[in-house]
Structure formats: structure tokens, C-alpha cells
PDB file of N, CA and C in Angstrom:
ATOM      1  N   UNK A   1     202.567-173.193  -3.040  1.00  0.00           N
ATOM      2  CA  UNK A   1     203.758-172.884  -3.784  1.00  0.00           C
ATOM      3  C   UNK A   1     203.585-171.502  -4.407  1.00  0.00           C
ATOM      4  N   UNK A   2     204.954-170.681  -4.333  1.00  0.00           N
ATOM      5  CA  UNK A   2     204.137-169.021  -4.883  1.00  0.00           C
ATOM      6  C   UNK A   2     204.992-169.210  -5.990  1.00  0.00           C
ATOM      7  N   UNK A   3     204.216-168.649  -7.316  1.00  0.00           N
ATOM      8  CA  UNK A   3     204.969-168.441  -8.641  1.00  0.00           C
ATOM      9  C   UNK A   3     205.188-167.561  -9.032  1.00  0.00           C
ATOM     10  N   UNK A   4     206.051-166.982  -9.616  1.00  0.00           N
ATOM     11  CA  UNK A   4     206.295-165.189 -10.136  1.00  0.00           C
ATOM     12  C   UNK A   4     205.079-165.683 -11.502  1.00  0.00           C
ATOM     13  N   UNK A   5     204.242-165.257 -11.687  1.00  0.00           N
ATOM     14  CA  UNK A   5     203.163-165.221 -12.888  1.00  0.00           C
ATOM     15  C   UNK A   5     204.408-164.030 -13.810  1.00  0.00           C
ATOM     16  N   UNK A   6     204.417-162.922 -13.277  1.00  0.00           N
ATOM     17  CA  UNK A   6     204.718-161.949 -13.645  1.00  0.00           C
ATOM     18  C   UNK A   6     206.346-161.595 -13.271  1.00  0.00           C
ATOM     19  N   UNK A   7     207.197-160.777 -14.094  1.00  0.00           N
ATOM     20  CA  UNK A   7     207.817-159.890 -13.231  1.00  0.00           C
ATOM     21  C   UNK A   7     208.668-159.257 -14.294  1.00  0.00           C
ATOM     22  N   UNK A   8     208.869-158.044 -13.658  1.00  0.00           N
ATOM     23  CA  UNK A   8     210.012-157.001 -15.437  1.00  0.00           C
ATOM     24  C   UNK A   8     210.180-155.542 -14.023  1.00  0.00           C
ATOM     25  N   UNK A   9     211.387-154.865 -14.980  1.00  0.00           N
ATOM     26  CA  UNK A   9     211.950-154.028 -14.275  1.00  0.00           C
ATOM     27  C   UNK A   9     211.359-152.650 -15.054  1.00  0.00           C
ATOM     28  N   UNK A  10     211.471-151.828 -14.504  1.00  0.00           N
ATOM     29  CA  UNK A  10     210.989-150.172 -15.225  1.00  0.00           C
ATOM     30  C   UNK A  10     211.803-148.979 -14.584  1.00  0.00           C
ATOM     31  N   UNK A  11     211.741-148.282 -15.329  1.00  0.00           N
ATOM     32  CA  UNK A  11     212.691-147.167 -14.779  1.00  0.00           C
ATOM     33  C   UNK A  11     211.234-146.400 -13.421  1.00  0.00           C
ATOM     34  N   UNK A  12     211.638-146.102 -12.569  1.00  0.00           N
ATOM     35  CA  UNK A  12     210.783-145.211 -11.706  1.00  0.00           C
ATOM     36  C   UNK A  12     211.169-144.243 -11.211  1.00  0.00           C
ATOM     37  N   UNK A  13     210.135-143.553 -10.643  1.00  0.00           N
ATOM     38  CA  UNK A  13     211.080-142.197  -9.518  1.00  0.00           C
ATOM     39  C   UNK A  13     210.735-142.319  -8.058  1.00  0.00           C
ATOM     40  N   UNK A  14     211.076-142.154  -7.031  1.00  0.00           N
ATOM     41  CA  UNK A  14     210.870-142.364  -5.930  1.00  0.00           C
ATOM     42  C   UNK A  14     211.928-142.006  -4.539  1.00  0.00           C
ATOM     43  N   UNK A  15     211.770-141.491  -3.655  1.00  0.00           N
ATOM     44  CA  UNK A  15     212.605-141.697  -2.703  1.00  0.00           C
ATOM     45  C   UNK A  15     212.500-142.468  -1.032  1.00  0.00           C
ATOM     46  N   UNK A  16     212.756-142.998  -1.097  1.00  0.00           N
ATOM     47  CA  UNK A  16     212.599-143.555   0.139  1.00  0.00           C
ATOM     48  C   UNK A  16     214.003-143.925   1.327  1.00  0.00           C
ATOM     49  N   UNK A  17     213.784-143.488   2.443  1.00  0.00           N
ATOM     50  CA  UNK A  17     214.970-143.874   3.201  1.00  0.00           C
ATOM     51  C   UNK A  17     216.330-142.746   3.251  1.00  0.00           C
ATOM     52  N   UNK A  18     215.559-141.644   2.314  1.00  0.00           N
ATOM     53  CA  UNK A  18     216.742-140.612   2.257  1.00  0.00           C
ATOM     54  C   UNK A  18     217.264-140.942   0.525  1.00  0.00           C
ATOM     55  N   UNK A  19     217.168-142.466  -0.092  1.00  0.00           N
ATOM     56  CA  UNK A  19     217.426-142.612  -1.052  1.00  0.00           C
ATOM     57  C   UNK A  19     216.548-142.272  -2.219  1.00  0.00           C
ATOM     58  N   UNK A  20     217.297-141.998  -3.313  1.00  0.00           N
ATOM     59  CA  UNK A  20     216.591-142.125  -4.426  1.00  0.00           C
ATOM     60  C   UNK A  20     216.692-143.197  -5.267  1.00  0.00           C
ATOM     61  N   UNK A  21     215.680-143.524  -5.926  1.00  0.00           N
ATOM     62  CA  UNK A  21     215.097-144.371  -6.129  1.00  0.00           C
ATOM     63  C   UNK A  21     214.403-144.552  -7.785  1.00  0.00           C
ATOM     64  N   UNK A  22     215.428-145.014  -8.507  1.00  0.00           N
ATOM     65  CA  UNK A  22     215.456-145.041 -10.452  1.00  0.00           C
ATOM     66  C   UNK A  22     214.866-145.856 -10.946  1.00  0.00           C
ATOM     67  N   UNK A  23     214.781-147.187 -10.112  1.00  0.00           N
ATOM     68  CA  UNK A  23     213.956-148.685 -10.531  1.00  0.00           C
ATOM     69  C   UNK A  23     212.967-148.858 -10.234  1.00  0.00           C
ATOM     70  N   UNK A  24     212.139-149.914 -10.590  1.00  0.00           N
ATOM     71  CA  UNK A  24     210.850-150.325 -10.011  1.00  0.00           C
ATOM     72  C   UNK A  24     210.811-152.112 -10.647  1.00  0.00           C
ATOM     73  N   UNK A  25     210.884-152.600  -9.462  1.00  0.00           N
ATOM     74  CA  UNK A  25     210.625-154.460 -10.097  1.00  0.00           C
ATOM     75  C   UNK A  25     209.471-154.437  -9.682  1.00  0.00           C
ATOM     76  N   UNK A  26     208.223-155.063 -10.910  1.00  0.00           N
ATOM     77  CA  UNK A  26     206.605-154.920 -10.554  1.00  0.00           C
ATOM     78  C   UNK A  26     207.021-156.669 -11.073  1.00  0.00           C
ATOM     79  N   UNK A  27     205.765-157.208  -9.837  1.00  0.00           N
ATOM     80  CA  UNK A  27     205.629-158.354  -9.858  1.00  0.00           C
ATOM     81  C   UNK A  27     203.905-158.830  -9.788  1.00  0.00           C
ATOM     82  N   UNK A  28     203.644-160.013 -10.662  1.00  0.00           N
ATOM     83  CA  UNK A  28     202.177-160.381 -10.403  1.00  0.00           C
ATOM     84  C   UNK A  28     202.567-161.968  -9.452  1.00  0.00           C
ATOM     85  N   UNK A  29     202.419-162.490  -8.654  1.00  0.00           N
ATOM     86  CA  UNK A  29     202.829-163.403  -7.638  1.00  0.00           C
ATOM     87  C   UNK A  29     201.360-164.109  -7.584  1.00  0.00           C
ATOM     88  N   UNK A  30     201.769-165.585  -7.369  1.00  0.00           N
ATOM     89  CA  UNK A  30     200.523-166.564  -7.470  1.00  0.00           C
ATOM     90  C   UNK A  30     200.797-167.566  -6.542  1.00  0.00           C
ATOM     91  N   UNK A  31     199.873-168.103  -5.455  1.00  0.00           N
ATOM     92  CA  UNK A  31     200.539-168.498  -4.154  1.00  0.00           C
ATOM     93  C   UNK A  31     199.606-169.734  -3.762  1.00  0.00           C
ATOM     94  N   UNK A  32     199.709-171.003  -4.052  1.00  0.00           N
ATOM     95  CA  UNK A  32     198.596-172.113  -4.123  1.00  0.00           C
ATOM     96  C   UNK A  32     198.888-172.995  -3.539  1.00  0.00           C
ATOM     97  N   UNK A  33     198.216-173.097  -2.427  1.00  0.00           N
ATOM     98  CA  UNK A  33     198.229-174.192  -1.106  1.00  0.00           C
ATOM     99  C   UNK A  33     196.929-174.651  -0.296  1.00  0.00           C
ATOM    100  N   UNK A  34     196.491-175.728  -0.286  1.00  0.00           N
ATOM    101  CA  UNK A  34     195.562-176.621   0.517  1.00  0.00           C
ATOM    102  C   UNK A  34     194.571-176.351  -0.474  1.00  0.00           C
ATOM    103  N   UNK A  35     194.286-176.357  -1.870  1.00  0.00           N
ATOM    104  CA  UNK A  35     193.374-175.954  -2.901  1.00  0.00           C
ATOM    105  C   UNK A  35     192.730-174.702  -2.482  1.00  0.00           C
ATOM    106  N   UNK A  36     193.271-173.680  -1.767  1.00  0.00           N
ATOM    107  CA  UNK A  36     193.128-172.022  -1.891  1.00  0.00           C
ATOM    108  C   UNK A  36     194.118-171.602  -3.295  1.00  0.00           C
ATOM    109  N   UNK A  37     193.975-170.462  -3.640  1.00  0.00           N
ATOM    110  CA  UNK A  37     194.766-169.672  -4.493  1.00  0.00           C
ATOM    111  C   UNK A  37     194.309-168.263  -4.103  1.00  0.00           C
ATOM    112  N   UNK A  38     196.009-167.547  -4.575  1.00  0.00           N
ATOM    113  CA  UNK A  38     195.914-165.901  -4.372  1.00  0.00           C
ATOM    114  C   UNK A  38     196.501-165.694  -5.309  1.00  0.00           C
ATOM    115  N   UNK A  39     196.421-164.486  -5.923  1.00  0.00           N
ATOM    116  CA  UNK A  39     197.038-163.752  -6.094  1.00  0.00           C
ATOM    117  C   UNK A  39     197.643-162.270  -5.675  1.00  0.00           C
ATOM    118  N   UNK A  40     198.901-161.733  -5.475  1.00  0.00           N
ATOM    119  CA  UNK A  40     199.125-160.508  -5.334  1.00  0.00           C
ATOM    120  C   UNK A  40     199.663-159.362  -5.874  1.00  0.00           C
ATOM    121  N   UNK A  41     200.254-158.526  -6.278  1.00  0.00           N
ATOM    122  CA  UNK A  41     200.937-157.562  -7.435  1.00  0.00           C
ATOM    123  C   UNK A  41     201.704-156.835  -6.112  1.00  0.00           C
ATOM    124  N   UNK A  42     202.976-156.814  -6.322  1.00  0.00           N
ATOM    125  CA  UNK A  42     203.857-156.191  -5.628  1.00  0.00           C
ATOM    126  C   UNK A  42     205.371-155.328  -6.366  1.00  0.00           C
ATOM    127  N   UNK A  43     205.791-153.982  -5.463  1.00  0.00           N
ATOM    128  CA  UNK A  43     206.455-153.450  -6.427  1.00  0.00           C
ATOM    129  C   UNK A  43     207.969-153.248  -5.419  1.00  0.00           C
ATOM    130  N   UNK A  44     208.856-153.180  -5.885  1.00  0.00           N
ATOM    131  CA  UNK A  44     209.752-152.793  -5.103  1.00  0.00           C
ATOM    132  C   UNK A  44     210.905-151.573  -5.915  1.00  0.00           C
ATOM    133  N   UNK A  45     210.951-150.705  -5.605  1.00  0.00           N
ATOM    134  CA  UNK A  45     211.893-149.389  -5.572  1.00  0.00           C
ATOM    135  C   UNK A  45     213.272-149.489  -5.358  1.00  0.00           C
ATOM    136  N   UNK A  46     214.118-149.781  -6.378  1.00  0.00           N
ATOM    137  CA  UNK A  46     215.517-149.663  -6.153  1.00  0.00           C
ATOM    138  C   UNK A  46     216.617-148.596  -6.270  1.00  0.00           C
ATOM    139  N   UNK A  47     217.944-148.062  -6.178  1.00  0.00           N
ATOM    140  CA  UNK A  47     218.480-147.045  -6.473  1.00  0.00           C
ATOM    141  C   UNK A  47     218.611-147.641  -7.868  1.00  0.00           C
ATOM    142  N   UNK A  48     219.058-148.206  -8.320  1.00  0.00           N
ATOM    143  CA  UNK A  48     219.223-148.118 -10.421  1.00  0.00           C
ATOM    144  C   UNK A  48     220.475-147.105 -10.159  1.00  0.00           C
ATOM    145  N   UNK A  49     221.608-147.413 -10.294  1.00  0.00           N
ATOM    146  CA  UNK A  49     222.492-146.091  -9.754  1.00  0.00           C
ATOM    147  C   UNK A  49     223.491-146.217 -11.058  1.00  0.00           C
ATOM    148  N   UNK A  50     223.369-147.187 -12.434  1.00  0.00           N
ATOM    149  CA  UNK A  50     224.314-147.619 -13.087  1.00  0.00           C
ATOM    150  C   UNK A  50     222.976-148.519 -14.092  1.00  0.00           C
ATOM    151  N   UNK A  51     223.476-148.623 -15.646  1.00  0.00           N
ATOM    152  CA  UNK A  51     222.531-150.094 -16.189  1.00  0.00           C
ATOM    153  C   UNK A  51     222.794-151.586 -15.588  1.00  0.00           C
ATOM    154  N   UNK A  52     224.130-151.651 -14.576  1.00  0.00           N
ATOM    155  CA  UNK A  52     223.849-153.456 -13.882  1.00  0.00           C
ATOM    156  C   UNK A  52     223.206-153.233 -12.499  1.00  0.00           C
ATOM    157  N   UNK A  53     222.897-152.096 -11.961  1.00  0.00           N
ATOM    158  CA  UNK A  53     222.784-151.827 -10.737  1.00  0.00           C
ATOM    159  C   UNK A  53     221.404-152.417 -10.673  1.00  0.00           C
ATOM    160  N   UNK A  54     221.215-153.450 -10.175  1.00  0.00           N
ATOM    161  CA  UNK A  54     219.200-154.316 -10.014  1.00  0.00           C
ATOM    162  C   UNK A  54     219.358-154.847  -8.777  1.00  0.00           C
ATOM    163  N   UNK A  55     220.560-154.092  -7.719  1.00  0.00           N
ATOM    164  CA  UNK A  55     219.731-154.632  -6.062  1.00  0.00           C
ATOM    165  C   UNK A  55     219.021-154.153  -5.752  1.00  0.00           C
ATOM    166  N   UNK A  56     217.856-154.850  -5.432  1.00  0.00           N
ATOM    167  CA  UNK A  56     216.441-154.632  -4.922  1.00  0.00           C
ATOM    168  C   UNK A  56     216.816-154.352  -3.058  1.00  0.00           C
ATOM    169  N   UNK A  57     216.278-153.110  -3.137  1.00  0.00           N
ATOM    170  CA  UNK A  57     216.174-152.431  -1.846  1.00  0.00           C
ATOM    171  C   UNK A  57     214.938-153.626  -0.738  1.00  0.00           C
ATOM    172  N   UNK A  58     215.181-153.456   0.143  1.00  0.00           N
ATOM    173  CA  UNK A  58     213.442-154.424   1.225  1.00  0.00           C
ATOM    174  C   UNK A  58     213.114-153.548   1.848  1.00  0.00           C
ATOM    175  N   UNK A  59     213.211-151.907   1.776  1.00  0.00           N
ATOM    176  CA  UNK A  59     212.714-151.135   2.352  1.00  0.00           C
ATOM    177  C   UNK A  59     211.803-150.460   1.946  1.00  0.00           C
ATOM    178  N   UNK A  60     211.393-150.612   0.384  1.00  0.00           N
ATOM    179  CA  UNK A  60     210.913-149.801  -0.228  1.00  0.00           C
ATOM    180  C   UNK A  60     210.151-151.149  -0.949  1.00  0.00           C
ATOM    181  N   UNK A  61     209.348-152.236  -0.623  1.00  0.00           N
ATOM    182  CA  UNK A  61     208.912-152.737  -0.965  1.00  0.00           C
ATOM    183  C   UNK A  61     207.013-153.057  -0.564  1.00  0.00           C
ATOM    184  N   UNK A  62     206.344-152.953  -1.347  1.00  0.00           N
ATOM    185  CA  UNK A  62     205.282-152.748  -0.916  1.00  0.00           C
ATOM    186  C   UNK A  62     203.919-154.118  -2.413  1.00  0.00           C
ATOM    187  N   UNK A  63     203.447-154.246  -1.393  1.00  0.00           N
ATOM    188  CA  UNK A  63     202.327-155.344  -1.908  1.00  0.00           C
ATOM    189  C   UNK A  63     200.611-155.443  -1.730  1.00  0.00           C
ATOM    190  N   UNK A  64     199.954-156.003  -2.602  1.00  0.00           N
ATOM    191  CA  UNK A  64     198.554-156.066  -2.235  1.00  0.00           C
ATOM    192  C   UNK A  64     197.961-157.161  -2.243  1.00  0.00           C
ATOM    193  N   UNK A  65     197.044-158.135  -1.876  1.00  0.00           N
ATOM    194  CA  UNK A  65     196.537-159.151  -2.572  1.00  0.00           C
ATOM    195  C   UNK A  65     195.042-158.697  -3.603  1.00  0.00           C
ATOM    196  N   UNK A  66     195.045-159.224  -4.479  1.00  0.00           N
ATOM    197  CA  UNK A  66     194.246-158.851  -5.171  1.00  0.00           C
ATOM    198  C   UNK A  66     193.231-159.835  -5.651  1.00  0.00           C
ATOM    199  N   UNK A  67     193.257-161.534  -4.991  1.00  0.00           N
ATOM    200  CA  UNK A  67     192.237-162.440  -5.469  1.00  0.00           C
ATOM    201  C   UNK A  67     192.424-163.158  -4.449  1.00  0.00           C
ATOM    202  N   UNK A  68     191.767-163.832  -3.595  1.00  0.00           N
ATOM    203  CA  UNK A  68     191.814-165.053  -2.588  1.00  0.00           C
ATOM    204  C   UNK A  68     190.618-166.150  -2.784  1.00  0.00           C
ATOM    205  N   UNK A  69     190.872-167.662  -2.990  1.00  0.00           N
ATOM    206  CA  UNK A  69     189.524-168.083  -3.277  1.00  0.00           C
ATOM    207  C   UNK A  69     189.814-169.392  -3.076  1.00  0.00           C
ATOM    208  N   UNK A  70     188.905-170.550  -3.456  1.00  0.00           N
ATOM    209  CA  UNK A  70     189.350-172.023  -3.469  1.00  0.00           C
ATOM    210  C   UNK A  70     189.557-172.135  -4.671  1.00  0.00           C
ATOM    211  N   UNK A  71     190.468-173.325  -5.226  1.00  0.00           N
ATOM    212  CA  UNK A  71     190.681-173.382  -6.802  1.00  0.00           C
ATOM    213  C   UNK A  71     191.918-172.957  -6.945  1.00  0.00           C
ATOM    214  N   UNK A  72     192.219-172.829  -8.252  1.00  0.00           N
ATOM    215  CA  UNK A  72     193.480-173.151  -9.000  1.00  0.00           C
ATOM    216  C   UNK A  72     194.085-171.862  -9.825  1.00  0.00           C
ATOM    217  N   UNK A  73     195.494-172.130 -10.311  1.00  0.00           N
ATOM    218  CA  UNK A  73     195.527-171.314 -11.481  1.00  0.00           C
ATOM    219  C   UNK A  73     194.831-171.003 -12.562  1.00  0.00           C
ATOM    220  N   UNK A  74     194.376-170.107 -13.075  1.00  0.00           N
ATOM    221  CA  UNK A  74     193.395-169.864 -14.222  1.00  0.00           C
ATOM    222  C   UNK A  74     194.254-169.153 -15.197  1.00  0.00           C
ATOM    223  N   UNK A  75     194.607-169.494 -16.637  1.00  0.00           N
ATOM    224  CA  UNK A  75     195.159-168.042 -17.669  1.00  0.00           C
ATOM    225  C   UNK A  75     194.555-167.665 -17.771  1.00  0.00           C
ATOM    226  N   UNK A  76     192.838-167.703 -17.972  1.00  0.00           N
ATOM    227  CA  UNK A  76     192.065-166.785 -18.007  1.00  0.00           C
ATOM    228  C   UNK A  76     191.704-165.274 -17.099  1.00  0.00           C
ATOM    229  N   UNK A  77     191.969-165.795 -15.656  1.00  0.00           N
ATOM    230  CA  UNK A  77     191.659-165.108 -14.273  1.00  0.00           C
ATOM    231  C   UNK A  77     193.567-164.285 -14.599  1.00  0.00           C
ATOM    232  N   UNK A  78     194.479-164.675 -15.001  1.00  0.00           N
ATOM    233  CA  UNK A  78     195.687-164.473 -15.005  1.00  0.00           C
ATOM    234  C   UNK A  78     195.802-162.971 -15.910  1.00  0.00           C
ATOM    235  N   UNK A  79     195.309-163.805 -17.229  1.00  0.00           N
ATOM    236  CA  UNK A  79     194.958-162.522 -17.889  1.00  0.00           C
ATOM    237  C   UNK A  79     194.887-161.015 -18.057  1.00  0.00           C
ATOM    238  N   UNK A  80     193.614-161.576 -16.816  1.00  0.00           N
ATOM    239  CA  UNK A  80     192.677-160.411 -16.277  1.00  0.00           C
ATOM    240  C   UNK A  80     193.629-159.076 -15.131  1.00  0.00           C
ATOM    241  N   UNK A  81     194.302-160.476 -14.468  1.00  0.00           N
ATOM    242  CA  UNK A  81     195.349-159.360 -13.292  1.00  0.00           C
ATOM    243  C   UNK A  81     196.497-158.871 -14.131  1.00  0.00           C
ATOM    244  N   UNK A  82     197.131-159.215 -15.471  1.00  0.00           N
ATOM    245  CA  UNK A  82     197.619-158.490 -16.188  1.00  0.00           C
ATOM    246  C   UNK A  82     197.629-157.469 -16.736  1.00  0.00           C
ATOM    247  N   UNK A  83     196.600-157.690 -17.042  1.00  0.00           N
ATOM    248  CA  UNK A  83     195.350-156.458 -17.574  1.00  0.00           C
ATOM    249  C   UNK A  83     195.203-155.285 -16.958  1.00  0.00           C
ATOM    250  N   UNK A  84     195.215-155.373 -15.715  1.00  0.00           N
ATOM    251  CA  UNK A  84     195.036-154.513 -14.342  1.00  0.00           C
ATOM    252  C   UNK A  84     196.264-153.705 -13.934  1.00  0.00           C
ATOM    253  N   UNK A  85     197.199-154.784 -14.307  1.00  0.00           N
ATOM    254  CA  UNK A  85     198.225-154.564 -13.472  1.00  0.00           C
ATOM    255  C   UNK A  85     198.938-153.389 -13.117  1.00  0.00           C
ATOM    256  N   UNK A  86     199.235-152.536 -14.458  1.00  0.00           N
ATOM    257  CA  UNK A  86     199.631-151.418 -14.412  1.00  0.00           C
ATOM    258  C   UNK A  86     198.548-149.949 -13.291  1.00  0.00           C
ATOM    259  N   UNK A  87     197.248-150.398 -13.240  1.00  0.00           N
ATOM    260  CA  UNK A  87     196.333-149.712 -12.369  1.00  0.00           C
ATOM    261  C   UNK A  87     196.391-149.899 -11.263  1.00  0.00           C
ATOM    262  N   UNK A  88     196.970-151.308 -10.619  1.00  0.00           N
ATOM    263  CA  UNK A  88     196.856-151.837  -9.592  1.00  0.00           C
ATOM    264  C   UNK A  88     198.758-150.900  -8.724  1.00  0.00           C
ATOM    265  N   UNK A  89     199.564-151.213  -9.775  1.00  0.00           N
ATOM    266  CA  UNK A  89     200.882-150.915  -9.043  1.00  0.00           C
ATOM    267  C   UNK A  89     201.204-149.218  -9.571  1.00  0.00           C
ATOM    268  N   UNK A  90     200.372-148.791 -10.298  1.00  0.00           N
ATOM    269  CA  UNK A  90     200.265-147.183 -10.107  1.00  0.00           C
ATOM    270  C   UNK A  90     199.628-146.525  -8.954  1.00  0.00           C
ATOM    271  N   UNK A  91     198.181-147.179  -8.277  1.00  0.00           N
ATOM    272  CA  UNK A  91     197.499-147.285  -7.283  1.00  0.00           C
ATOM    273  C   UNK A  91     198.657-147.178  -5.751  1.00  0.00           C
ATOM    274  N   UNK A  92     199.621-147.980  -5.926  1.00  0.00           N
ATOM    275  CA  UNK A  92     200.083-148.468  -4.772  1.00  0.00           C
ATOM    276  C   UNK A  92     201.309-147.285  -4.748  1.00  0.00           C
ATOM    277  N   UNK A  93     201.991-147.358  -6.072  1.00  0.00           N
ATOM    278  CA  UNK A  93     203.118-146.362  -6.253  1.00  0.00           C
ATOM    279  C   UNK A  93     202.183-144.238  -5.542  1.00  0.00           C
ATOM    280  N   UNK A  94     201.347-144.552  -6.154  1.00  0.00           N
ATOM    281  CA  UNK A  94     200.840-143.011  -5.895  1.00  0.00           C
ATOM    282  C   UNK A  94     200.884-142.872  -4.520  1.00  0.00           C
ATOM    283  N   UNK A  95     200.279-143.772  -3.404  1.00  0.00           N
ATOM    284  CA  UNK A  95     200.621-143.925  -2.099  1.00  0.00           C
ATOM    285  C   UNK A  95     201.562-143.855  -1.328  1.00  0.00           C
ATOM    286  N   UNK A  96     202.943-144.036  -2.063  1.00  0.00           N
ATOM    287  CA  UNK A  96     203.612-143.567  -1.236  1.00  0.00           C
ATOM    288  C   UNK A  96     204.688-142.683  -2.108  1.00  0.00           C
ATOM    289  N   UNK A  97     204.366-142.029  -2.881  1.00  0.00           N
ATOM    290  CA  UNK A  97     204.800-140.639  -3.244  1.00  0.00           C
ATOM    291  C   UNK A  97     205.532-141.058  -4.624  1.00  0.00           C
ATOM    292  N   UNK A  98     205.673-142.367  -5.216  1.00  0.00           N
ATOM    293  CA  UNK A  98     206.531-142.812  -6.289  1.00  0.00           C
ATOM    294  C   UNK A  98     205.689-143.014  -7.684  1.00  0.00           C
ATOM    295  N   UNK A  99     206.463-143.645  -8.491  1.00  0.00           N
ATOM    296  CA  UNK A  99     206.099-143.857  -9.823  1.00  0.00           C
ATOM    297  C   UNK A  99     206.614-144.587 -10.836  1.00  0.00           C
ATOM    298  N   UNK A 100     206.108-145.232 -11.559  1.00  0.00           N
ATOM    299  CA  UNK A 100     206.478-146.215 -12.269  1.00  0.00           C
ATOM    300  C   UNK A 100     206.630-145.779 -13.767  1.00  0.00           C
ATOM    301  N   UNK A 101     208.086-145.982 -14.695  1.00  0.00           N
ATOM    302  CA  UNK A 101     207.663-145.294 -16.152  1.00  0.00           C
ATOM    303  C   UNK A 101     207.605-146.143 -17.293  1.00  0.00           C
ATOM    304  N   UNK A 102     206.205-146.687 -16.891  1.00  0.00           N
ATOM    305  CA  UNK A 102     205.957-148.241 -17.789  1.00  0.00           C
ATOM    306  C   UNK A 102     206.701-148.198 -19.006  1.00  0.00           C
ATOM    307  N   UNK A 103     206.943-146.862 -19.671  1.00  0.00           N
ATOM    308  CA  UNK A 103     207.308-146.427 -21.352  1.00  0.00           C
ATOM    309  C   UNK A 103     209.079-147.108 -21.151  1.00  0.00           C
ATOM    310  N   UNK A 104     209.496-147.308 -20.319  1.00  0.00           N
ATOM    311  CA  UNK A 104     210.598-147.497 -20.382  1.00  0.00           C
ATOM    312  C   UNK A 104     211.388-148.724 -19.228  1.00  0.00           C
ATOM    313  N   UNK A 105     210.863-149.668 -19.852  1.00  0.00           N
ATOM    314  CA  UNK A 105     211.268-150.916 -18.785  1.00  0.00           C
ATOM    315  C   UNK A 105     213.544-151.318 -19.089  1.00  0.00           C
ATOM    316  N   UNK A 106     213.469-152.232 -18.103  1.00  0.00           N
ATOM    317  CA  UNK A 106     214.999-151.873 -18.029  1.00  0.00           C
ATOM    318  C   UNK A 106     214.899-153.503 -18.286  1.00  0.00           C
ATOM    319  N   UNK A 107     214.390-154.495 -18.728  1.00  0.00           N
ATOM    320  CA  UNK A 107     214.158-155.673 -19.133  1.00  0.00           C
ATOM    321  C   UNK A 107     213.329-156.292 -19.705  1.00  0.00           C
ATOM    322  N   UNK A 108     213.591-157.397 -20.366  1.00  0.00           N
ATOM    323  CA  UNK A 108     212.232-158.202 -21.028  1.00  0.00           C
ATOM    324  C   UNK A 108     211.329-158.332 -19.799  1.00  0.00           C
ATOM    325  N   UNK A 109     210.169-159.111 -20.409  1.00  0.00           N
ATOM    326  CA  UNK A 109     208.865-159.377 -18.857  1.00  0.00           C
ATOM    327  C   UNK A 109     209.592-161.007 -18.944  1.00  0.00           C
ATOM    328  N   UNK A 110     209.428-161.839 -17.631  1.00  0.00           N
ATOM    329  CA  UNK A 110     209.513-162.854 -17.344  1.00  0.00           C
ATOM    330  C   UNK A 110     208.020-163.621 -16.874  1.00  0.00           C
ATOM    331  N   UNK A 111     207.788-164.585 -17.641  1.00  0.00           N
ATOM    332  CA  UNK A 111     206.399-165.209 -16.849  1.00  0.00           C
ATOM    333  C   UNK A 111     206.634-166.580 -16.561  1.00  0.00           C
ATOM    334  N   UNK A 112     206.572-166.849 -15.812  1.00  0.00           N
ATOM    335  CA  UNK A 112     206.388-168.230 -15.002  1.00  0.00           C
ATOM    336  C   UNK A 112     204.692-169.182 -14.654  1.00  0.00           C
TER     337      UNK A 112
END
């Protein structure tokens, strides 16, 4: 079963597809089946073209896994990829030419 652990919107910069690209939905994702667990941190790049504008582009979406193991959810282990998180989806954003402007999110965080 995959759970959004994580997820909140941020203003970003980016272009992709010819588009530009104002949003950023960063997600921490938790995915637990046959007593394996993962986790992954994934970001996706939207135009933001307006404050209701939050369609998430699938072209400009990009992901990592960052824990694979036997066992369970941990808040402790959860924590920890929180903790990270911003290193982990700056990491991924620098790769393909974008950026995330944590100082200025466009929503509360949601945790599941």
C-alpha cells in the first residue's frame, strides 16, 4: 500500500517542455507490501500560472528511492527522510536544471 508520508507545494523555477514552470509538489511516499518497505521522495514541476492553478504537469516529474528493506513503517526512520528531504529533492531538482523555493511554500504540509 503506498502512503503520501509527506507532501506540500513550493513556489519553484524550472522549465521543462518549452514550459515554465512556478510550482514544485515535493512528496516523501511510503510503499509496504509482502513485509518489504520503501521509501521514495519525488518532485513534480508545475506551470503555477495563477494562486488556484495546482495541475500537476507528468512530464516534469521525477523520483528516487531512498530506503528498501524488510519491515515496516518506522516514525523514527520517517523522521530521518524528513530531515533529508529538502537535500534529497534539491539533489534531484539541480539535475535537471530546476529549483525548489522552500522559503515560500504555496500550502500547509500534509502527512499521512
Amino acid at each position: 500500500m503506498e502512503i503520501n508520508v509527506y507532501s506540500q507545494y513550493f513556489k519553484a523555477q524550472a522549465t521543462f517542455s518549452g514550459v515554465e514552470r512556478r510550482g514544485a509538489h515535493v512528496l516523501l511516499v511510503s510503499d509496504s507490501e509482502a513485509g518489504m518497505i520503501s521509501y521514495k521522495v519525488a518532485v513534480s514541476f508545475f506551470p503555477h500560472r495563477d494562486p488556484e492553478d495546482f495541475a500537476i504537469s507528468y512530464d516534469a516529474y521525477f523520483e528516487k528511492e531512498i530506503f528498501s528493506a524488510p519491515g515496516r513503517r518506522s516514525k523514527k526512520r520517517e523522521t530521518a527522510f524528513l530531515d533529508s528531504l529538502r537535500n534529497e529533492i534539491d539533489a534531484i531538482a539541480s539535475e535537471h536544471g530546476a529549483s525548489v523555493d522552500w522559503e515560500h511554500p504555496l500550502n500547509d504540509a500534509r502527512m499521512g
